[in-house]
Protein backbone atom coordinates (compact mmCIF):
# COMPACT_ATOMS: atom_id res chain seq x y z
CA UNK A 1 0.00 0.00 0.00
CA UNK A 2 1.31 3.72 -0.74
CA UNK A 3 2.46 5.58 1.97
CA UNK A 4 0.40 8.67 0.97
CA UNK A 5 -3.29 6.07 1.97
CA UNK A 6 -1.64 5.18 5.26
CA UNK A 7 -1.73 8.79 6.04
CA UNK A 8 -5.01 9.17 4.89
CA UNK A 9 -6.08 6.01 6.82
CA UNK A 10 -4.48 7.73 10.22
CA UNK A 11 -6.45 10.60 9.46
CA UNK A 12 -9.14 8.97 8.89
CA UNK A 13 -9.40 7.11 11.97
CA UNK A 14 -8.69 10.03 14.25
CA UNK A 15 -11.80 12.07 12.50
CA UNK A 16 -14.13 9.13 12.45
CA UNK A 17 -13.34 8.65 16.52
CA UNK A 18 -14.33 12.75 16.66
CA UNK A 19 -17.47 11.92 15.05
CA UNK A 20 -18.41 9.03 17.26
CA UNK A 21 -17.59 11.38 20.33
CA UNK A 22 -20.07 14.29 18.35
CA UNK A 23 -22.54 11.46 17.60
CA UNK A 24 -22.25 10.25 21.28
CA UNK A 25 -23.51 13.92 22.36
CA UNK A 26 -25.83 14.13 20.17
CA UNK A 27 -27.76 10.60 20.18
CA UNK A 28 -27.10 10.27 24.24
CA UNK A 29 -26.58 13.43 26.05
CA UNK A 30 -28.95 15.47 23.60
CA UNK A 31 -31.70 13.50 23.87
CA UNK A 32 -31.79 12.86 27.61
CA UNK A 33 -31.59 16.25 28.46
CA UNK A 34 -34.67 17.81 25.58
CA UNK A 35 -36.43 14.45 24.52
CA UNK A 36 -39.45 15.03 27.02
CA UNK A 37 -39.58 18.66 26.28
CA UNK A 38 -39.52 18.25 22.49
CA UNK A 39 -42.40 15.08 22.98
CA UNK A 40 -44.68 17.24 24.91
CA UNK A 41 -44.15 19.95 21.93
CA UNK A 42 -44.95 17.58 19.21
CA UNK A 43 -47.95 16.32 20.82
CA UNK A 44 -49.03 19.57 21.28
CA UNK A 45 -48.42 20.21 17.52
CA UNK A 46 -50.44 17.31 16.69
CA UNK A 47 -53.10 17.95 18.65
CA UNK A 48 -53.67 21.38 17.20
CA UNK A 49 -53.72 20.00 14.11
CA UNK A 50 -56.46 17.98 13.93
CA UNK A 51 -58.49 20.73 15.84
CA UNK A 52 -60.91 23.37 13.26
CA UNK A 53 -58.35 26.21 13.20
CA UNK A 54 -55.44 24.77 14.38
CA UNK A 55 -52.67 26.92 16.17
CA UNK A 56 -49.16 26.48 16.20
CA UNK A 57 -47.79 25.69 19.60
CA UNK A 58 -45.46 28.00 21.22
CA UNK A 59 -41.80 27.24 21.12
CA UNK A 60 -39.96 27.07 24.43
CA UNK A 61 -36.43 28.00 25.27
CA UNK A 62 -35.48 24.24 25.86
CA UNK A 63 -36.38 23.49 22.12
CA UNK A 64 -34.59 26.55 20.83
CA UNK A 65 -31.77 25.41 23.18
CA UNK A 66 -31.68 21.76 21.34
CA UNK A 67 -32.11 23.28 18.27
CA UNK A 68 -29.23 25.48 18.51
CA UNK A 69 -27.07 22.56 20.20
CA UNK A 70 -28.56 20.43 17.12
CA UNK A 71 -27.05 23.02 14.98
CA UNK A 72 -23.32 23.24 16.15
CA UNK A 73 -23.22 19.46 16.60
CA UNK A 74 -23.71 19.51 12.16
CA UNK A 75 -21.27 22.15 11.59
CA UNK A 76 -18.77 20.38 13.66
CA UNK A 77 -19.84 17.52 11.93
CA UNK A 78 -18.94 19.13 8.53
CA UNK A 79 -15.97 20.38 9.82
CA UNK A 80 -14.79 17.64 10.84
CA UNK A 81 -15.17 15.58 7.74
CA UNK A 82 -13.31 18.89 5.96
CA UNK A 83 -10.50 18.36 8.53
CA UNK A 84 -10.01 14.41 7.83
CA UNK A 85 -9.06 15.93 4.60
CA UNK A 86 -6.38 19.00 5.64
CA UNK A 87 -5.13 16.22 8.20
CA UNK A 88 -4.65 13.18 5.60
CA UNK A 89 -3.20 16.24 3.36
CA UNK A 90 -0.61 17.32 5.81
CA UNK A 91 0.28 14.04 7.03
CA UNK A 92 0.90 13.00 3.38
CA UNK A 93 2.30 15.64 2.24
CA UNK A 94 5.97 14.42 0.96
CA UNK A 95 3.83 11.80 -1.37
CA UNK A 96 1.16 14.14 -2.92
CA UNK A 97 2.51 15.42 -6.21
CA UNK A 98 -0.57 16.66 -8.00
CA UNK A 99 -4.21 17.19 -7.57
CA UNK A 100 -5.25 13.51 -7.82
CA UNK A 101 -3.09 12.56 -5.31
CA UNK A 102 -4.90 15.06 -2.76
CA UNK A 103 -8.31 14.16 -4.16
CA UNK A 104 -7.72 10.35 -3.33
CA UNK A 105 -6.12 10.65 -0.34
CA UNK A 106 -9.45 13.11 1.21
CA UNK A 107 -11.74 10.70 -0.45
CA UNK A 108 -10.06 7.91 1.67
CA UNK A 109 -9.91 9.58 4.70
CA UNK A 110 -13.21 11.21 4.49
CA UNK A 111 -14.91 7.78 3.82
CA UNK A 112 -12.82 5.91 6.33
CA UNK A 113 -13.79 8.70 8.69
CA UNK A 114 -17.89 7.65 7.97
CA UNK A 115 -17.57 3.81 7.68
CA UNK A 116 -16.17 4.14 11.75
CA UNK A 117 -18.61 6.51 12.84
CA UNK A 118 -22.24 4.52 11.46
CA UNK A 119 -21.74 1.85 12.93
CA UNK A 120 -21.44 3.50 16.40
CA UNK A 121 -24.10 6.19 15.89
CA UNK A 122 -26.45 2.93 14.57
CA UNK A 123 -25.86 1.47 18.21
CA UNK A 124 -26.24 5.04 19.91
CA UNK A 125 -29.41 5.77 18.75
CA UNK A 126 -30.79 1.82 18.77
CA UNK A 127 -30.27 1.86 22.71
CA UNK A 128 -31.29 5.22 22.59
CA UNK A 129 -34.97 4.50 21.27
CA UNK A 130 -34.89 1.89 24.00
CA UNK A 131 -34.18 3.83 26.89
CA UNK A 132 -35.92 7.24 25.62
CA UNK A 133 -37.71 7.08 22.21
CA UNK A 134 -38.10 10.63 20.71
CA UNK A 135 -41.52 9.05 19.20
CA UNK A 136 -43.01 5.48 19.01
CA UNK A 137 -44.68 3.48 16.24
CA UNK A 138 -47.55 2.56 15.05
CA UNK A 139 -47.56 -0.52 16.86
CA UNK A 140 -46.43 1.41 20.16
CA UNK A 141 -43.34 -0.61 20.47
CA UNK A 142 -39.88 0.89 21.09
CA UNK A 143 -38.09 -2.08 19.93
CA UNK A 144 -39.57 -1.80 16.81
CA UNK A 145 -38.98 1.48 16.90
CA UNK A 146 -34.90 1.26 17.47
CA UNK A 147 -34.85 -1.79 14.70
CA UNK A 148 -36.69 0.80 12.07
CA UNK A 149 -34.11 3.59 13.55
CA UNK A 150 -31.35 1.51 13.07
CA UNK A 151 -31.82 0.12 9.29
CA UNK A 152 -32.53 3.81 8.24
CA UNK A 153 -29.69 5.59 9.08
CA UNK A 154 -28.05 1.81 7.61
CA UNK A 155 -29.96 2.16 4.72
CA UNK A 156 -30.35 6.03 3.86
CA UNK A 157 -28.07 7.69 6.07
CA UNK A 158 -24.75 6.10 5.77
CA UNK A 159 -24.69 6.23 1.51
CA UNK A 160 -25.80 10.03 1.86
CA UNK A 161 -23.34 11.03 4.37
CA UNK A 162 -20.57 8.76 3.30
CA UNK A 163 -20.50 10.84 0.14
CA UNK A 164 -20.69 14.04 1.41
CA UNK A 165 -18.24 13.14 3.95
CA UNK A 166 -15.91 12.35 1.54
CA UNK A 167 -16.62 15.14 -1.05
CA UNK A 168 -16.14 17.55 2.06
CA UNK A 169 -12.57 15.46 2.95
CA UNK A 170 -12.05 16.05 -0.57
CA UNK A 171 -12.58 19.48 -0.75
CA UNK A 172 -10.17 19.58 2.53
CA UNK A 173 -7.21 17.72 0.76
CA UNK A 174 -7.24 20.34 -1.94
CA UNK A 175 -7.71 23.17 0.13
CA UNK A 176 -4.60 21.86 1.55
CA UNK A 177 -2.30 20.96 -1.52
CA UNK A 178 -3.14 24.18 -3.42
CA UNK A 179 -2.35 26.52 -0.77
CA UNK A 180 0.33 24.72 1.22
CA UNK A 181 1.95 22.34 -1.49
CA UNK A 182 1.53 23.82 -4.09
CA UNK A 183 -0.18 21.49 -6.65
């Protein structure tokens, strides 16, 4: 294997751990502290709904709070995935002699980076909608619930952000190679 992937699969590996710690926060800490706050809103806005003239329920400062904590948790998400590629750049720098060099090695790193972090945020959130589903089935069952949970983000979250992770890693290892290297 080239040196210039081993970087990229150090890199790699040190942003997907960052986004298991950001996905920890966000699947356990995040919803322990606002899940009953943000239930008791949505039943709210479903009850007004089926009413005559319905009326949108008022927001509270707890659900602007997890909105706004909702909201830095993605950008250092983004960031992060735009680091795996400066980091995979730098560390790989003495190898990468032209743009496709840079553009592989963010593309591994980036992806590397996503295939570490599913699998963990896929277990996060399953015990999560165990111990304190954000909202329940049809059936009523949480174990359904965390199953269904589970083979979406499998299913439609991991090929969506696995791209755009490593498009964004991408877009970091070029970043890096045109304005420190050079290429």
């Amino acid at each position: 294997m080239e040196e210039k992937f081993k970087k990229a699969i150090v890199a790699g590996v040190i942003c997907g751990v960052i986004l298991v710690i950001l996905s920890f926060i966000y699947t356990v800490v995040w919803r322990l502290v606002f899940v009953n706050d943000l239930n008791n809103w949505m039943n709210e806005l479903t009850r007004q709904s089926n009413m005559a003239y319905p009326v949108f329920p008022q927001i509270t400062g707890s659900i602007i709070m997890a909105g706004f904590i909702v909201m830095i948790l993605f950008v250092l998400g983004i960031l992060t995935f735009f680091l795996a590629g400066v980091l995979a750049a730098q560390k790989a720098s003495a190898f990468i002699k032209n743009k496709n060099d840079a553009i592989m090695v963010g593309l591994v790193s980036g992806a590397l980076a996503e295939v570490i972090h599913r699998p963990f945020a896929m277990v996060f959130s399953f015990i999560m909608d165990l111990v304190k589903p954000i909202t329940t089935s049809n059936s009523g069952d949480t174990t359904v619930n965390a199953f269904i949970s589970a083979g979406t983000q499998l299913i439609c979250t991991f090929p969506i952000i696995l791209i755009a992770g490593a498009v964004l890693a991408m877009l970091g290892a070029l970043v890096y190679a045109a304005f420190k290297l050079n290429v």
